[in-house]
Every structure is written in C-alpha cells, then in structure tokens.
PDB file of N, CA and C in Angstrom:
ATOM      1  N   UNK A   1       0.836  -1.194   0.000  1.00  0.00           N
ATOM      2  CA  UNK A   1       0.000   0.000   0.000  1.00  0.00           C
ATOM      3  C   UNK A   1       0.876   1.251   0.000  1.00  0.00           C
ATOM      4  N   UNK A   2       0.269   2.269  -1.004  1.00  0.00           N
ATOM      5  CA  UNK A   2       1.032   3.283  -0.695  1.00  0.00           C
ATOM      6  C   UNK A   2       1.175   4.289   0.692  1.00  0.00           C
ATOM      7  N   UNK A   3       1.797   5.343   0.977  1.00  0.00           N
ATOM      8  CA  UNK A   3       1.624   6.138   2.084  1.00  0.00           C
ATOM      9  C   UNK A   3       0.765   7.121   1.593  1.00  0.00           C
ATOM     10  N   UNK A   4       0.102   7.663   0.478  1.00  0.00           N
ATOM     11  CA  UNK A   4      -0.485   8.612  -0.053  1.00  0.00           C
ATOM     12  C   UNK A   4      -1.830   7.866   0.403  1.00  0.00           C
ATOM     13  N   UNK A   5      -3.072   9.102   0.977  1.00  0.00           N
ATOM     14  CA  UNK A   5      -4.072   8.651   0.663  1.00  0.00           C
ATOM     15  C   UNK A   5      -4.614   8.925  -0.687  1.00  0.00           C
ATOM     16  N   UNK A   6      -5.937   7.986  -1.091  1.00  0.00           N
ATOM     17  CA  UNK A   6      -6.408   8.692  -2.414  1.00  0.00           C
ATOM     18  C   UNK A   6      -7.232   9.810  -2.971  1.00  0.00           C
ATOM     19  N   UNK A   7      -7.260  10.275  -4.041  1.00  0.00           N
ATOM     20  CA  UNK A   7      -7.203  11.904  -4.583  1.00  0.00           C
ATOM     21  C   UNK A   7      -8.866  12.026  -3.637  1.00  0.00           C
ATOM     22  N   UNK A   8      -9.809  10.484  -4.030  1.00  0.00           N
ATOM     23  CA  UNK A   8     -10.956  10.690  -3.162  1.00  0.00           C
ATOM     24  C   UNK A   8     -11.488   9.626  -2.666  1.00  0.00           C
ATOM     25  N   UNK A   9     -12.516   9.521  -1.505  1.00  0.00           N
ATOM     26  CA  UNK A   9     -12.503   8.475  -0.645  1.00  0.00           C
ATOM     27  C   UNK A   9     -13.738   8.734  -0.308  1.00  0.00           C
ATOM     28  N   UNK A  10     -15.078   7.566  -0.236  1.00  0.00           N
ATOM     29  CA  UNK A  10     -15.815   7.885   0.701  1.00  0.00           C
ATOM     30  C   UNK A  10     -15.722   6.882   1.770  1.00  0.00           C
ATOM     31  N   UNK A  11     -16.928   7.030   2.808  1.00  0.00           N
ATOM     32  CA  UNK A  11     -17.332   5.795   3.677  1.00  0.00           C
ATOM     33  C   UNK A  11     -18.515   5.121   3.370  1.00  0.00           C
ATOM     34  N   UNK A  12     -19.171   5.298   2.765  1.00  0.00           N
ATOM     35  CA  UNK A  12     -20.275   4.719   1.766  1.00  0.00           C
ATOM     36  C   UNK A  12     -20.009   3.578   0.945  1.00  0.00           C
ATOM     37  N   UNK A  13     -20.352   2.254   1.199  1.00  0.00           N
ATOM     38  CA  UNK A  13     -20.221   1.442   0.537  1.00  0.00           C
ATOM     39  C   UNK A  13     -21.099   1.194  -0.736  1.00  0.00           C
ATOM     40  N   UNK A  14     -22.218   1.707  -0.839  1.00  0.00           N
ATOM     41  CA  UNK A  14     -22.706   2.056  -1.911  1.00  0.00           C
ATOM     42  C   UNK A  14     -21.667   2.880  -3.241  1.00  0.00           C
ATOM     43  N   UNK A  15     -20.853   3.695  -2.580  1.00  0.00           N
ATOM     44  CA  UNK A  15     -20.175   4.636  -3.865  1.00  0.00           C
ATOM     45  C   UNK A  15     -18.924   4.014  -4.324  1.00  0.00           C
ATOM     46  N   UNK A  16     -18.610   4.480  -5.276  1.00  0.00           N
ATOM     47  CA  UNK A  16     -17.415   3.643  -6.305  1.00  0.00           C
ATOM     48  C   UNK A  16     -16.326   4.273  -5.550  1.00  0.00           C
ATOM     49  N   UNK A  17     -16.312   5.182  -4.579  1.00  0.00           N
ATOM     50  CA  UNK A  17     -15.020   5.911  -3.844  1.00  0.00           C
ATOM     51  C   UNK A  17     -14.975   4.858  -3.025  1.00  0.00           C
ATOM     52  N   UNK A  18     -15.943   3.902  -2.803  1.00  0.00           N
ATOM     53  CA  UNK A  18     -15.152   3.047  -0.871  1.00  0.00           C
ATOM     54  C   UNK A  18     -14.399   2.387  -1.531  1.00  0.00           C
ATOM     55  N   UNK A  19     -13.502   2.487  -0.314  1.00  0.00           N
ATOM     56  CA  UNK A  19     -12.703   1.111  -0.157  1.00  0.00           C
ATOM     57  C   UNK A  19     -11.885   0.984   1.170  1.00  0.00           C
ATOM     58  N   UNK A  20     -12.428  -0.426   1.410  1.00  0.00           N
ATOM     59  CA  UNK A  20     -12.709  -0.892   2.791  1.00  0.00           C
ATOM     60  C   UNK A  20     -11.209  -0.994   3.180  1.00  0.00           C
ATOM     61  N   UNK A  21     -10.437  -1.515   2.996  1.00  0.00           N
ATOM     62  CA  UNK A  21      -9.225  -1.771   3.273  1.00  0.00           C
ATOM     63  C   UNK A  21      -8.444  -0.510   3.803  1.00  0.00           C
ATOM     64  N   UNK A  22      -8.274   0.743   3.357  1.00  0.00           N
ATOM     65  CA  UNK A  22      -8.287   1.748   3.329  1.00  0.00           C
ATOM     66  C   UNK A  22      -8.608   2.258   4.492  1.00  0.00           C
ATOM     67  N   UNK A  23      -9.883   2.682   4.692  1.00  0.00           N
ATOM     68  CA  UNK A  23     -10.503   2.619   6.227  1.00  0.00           C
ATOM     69  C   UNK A  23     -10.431   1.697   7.222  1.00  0.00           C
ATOM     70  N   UNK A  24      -9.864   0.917   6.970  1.00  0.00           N
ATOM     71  CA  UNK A  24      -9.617   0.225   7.967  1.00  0.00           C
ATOM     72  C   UNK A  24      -8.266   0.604   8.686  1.00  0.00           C
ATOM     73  N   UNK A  25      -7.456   1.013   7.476  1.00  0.00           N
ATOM     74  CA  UNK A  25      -6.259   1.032   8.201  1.00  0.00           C
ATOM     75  C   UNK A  25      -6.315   2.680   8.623  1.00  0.00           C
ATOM     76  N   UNK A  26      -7.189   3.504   8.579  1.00  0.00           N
ATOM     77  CA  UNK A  26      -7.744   4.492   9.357  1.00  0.00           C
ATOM     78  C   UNK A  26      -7.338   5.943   8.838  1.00  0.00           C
ATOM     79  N   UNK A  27      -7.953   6.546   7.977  1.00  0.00           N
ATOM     80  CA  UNK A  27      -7.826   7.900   7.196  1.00  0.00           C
ATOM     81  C   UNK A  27      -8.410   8.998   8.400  1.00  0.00           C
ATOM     82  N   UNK A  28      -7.598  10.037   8.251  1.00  0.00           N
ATOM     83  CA  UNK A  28      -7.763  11.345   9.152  1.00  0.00           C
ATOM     84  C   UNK A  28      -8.467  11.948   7.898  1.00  0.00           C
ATOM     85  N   UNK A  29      -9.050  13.471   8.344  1.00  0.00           N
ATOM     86  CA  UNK A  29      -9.266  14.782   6.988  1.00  0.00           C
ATOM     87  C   UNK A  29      -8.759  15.784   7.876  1.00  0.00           C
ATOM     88  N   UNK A  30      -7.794  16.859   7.561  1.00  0.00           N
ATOM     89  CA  UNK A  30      -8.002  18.339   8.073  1.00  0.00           C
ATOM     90  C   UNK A  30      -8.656  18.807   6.938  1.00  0.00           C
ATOM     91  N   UNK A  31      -9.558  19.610   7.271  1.00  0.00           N
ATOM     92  CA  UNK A  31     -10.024  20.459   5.988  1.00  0.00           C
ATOM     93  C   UNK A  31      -9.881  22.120   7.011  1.00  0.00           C
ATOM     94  N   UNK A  32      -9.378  22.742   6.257  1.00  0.00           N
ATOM     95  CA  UNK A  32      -8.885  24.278   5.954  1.00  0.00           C
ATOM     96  C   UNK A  32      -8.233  24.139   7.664  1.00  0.00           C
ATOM     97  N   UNK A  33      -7.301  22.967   7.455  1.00  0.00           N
ATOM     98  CA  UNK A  33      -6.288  22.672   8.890  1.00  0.00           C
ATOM     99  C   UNK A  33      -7.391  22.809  10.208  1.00  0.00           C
ATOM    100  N   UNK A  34      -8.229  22.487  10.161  1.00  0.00           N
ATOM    101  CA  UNK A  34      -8.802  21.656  11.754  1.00  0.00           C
ATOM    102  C   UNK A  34      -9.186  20.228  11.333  1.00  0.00           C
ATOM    103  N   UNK A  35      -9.014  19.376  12.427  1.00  0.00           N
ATOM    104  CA  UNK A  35      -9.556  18.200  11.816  1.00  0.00           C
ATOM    105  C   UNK A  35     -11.040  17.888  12.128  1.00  0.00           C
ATOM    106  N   UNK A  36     -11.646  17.267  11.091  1.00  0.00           N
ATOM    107  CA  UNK A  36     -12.579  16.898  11.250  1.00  0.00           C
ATOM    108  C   UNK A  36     -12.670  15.275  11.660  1.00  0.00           C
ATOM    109  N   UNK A  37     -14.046  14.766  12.406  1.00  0.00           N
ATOM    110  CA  UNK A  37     -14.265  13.566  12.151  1.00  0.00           C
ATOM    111  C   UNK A  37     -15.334  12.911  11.954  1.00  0.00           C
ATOM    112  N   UNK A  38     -16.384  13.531  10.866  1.00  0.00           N
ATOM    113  CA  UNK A  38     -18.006  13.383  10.469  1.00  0.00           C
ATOM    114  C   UNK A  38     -17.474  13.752   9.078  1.00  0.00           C
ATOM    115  N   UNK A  39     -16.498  13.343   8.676  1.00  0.00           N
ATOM    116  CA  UNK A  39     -16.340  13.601   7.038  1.00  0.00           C
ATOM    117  C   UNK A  39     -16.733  12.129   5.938  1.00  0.00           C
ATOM    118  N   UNK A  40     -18.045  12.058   5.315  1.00  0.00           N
ATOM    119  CA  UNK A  40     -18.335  11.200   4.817  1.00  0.00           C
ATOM    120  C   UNK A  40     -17.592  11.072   3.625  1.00  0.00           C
ATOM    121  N   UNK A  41     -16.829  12.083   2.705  1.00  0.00           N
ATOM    122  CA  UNK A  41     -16.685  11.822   1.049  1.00  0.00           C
ATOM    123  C   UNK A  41     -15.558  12.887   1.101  1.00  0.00           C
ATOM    124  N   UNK A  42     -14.431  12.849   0.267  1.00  0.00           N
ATOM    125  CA  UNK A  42     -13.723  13.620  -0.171  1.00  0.00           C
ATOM    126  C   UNK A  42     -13.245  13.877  -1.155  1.00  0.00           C
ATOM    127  N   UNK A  43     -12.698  14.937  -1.469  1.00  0.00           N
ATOM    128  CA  UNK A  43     -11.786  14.717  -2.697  1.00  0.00           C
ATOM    129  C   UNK A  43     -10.699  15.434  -2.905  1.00  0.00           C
ATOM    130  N   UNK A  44      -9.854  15.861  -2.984  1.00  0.00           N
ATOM    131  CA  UNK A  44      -8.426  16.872  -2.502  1.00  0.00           C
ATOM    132  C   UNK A  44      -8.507  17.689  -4.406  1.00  0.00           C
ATOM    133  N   UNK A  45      -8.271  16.912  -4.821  1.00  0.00           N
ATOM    134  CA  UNK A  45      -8.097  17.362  -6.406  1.00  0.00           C
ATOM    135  C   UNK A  45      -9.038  18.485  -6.427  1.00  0.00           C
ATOM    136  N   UNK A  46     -10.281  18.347  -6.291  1.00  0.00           N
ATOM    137  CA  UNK A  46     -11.519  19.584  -6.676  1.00  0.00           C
ATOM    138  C   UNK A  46     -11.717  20.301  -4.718  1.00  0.00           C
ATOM    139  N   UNK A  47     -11.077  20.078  -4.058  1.00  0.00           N
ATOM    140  CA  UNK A  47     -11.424  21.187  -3.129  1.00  0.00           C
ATOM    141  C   UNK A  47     -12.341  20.613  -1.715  1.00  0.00           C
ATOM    142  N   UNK A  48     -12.788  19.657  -1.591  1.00  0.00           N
ATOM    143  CA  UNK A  48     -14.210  19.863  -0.989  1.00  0.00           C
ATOM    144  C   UNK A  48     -14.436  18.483  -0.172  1.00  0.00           C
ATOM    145  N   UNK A  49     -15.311  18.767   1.164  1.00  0.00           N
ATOM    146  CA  UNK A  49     -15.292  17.178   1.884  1.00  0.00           C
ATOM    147  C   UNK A  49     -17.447  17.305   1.923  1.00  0.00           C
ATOM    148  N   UNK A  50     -17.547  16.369   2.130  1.00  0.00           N
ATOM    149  CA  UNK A  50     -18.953  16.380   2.699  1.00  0.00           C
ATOM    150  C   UNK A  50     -19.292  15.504   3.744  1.00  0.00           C
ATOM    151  N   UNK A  51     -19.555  16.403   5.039  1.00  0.00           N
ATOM    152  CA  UNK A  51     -19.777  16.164   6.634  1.00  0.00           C
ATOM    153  C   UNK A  51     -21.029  16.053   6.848  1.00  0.00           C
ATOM    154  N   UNK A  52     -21.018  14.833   7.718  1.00  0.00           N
ATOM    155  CA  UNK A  52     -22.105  14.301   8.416  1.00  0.00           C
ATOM    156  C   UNK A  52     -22.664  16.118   8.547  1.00  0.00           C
ATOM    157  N   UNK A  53     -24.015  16.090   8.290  1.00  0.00           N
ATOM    158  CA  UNK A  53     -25.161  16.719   9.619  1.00  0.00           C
ATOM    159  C   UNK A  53     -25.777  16.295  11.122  1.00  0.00           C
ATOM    160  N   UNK A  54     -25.095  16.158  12.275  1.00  0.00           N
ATOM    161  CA  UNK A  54     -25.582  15.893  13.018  1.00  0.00           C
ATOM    162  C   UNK A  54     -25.926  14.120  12.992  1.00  0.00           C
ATOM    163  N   UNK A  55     -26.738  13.630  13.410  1.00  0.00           N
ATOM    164  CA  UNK A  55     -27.375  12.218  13.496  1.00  0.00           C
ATOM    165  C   UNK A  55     -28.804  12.099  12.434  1.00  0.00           C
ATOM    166  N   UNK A  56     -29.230  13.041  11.617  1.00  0.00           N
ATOM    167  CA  UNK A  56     -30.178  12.849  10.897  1.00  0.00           C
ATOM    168  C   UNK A  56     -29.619  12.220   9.919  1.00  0.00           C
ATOM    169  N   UNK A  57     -31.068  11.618   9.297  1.00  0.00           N
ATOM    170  CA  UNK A  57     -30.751  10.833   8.080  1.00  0.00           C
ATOM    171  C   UNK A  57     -31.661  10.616   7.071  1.00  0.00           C
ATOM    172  N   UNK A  58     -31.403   9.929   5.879  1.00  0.00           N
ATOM    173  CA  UNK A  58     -32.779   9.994   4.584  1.00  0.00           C
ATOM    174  C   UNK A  58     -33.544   8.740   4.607  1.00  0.00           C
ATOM    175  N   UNK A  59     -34.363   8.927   4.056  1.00  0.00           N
ATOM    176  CA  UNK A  59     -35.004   7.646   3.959  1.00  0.00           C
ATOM    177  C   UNK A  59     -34.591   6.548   3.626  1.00  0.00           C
ATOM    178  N   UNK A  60     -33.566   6.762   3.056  1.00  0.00           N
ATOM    179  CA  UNK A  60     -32.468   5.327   2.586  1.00  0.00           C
ATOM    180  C   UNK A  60     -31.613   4.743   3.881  1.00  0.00           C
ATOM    181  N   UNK A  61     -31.694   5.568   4.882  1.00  0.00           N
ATOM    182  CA  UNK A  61     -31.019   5.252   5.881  1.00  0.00           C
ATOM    183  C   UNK A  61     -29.278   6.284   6.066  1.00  0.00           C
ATOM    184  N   UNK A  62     -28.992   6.771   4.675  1.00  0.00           N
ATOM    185  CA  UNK A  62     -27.344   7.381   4.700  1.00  0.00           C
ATOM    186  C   UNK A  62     -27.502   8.945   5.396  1.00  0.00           C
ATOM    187  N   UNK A  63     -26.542   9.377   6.347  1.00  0.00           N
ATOM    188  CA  UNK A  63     -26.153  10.562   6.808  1.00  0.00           C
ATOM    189  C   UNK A  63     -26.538  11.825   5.727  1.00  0.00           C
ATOM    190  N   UNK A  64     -27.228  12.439   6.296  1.00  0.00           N
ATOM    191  CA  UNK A  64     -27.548  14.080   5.609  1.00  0.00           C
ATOM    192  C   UNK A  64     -26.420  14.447   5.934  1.00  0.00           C
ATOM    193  N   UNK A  65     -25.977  15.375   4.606  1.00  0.00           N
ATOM    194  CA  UNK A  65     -24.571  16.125   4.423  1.00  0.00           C
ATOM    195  C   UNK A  65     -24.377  17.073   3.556  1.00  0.00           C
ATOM    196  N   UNK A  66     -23.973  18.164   3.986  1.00  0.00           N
ATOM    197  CA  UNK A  66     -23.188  19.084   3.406  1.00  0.00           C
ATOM    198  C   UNK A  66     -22.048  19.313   2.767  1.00  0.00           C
ATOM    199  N   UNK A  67     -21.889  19.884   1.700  1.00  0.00           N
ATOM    200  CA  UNK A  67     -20.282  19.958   0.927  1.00  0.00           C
ATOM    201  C   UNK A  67     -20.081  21.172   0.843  1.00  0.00           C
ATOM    202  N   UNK A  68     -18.874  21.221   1.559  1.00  0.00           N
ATOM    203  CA  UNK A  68     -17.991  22.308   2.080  1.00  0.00           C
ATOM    204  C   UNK A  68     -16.937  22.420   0.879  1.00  0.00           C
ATOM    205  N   UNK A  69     -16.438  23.651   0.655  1.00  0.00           N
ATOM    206  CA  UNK A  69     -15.402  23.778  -0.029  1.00  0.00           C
ATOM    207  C   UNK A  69     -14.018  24.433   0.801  1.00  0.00           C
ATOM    208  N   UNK A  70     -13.117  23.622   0.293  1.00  0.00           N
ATOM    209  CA  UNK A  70     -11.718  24.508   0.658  1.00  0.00           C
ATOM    210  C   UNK A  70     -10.310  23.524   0.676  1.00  0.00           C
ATOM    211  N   UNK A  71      -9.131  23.468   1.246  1.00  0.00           N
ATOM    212  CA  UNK A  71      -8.020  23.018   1.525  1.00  0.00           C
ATOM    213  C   UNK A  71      -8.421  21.412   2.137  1.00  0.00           C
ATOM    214  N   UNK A  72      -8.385  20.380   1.445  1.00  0.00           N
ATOM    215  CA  UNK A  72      -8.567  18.716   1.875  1.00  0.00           C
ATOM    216  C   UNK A  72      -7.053  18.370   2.767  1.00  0.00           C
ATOM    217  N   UNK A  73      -6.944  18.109   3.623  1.00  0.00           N
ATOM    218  CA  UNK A  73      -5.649  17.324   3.908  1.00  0.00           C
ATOM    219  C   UNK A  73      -5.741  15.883   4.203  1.00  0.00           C
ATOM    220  N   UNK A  74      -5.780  14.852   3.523  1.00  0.00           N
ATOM    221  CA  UNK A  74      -5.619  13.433   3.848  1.00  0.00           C
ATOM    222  C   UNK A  74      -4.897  12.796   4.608  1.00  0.00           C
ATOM    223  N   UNK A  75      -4.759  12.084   5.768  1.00  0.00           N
ATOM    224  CA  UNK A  75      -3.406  11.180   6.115  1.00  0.00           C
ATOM    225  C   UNK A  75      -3.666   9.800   7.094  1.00  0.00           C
ATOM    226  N   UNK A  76      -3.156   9.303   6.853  1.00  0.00           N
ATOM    227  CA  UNK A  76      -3.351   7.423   7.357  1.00  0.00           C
ATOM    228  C   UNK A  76      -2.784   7.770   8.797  1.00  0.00           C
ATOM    229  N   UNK A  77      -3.963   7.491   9.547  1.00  0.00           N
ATOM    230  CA  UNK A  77      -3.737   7.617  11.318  1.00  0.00           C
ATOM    231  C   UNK A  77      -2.866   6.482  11.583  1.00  0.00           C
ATOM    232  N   UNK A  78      -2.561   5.496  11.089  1.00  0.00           N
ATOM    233  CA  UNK A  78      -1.696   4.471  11.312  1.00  0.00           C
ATOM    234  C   UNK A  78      -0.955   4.028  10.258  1.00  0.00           C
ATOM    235  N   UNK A  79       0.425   3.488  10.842  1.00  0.00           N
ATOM    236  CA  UNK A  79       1.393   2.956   9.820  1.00  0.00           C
ATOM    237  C   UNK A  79       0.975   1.159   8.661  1.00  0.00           C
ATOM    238  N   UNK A  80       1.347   0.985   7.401  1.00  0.00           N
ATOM    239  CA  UNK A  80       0.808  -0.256   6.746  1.00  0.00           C
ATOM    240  C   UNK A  80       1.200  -1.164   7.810  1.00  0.00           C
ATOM    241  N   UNK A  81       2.246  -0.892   8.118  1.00  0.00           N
ATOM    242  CA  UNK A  81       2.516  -2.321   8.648  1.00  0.00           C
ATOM    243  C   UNK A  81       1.340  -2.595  10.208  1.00  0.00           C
ATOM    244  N   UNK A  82       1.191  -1.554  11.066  1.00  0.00           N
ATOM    245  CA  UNK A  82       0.274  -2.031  11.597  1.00  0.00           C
ATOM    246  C   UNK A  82      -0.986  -2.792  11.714  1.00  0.00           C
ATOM    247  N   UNK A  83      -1.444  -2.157  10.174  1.00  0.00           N
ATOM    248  CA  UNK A  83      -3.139  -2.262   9.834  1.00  0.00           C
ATOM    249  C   UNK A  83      -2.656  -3.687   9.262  1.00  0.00           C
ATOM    250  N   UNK A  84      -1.716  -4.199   8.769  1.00  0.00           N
ATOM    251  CA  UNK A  84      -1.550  -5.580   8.207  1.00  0.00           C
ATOM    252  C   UNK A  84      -1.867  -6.865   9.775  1.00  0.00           C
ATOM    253  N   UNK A  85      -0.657  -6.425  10.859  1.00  0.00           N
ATOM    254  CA  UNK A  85      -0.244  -6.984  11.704  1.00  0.00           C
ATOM    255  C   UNK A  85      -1.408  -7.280  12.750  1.00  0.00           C
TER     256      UNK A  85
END
C-alpha cells in the first residue's frame, strides 16, 4: 500500500469511492487545517469534503450532508505495517 491517501474516498459502501481496506487502516481529513471527524466523502483534487449533519438521516437510511469547499488534507492515522499486523 502506498503512504499517499487517495485523490478521493468515501465511507459509503454504496459509492465507487469506498474502499474498505483503506478505512480500515484508518484515514484522518483536516479540511482548511482543523480536523474533522463526520467527514463522509472527499476529494483533494476539486477542493471539498462532505460532513455528516448531526445524526439525521434519509429515507435510505445514509447521513444528511453538506459539501464544504476549501483546503482537503488526507493522512493514514496508522502505519501499513500495523493495519496488516
């Protein structure tokens, strides 16, 4: 695995961004340098994360969310070799 996270990521297993492996081995976001941790979707390339609202949700059951624009920072809260071990 690389040390880069990817350009975009969700937590939605429904979307072509998950991937489980990935989250598992545990992705941070700063967006415009605070960190967040209700960030459902990202993408660094175009700017922008989209954060949980609170505990509401749609009729499908997925987190209501907002997309924020600005500075994405990605980074793996843990080292590969851990998330392997």
């Amino acid at each position: 695995m690389s040390d880069t996270p990817p350009d975009r990521l969700s937590v939605n297993p429904s979307s072509k961004y998950y991937d489980a492996e990935l989250l598992q081995r545990g992705v941070g976001v700063r967006f415009k340098g605070e960190e967040k941790t209700n960030v459902e979707e990202y993408c660094v390339s175009e700017g922008w994360v989209r954060l949980a609202v609170g505990k509401a949700v749609d009729r499908k059951g997925n987190a209501l969310t907002v997309k924020l624009q600005g500075t994405v920072e990605p980074y793996f809260q843990s080292e590969a070799e851990e998330a392997e071990g």
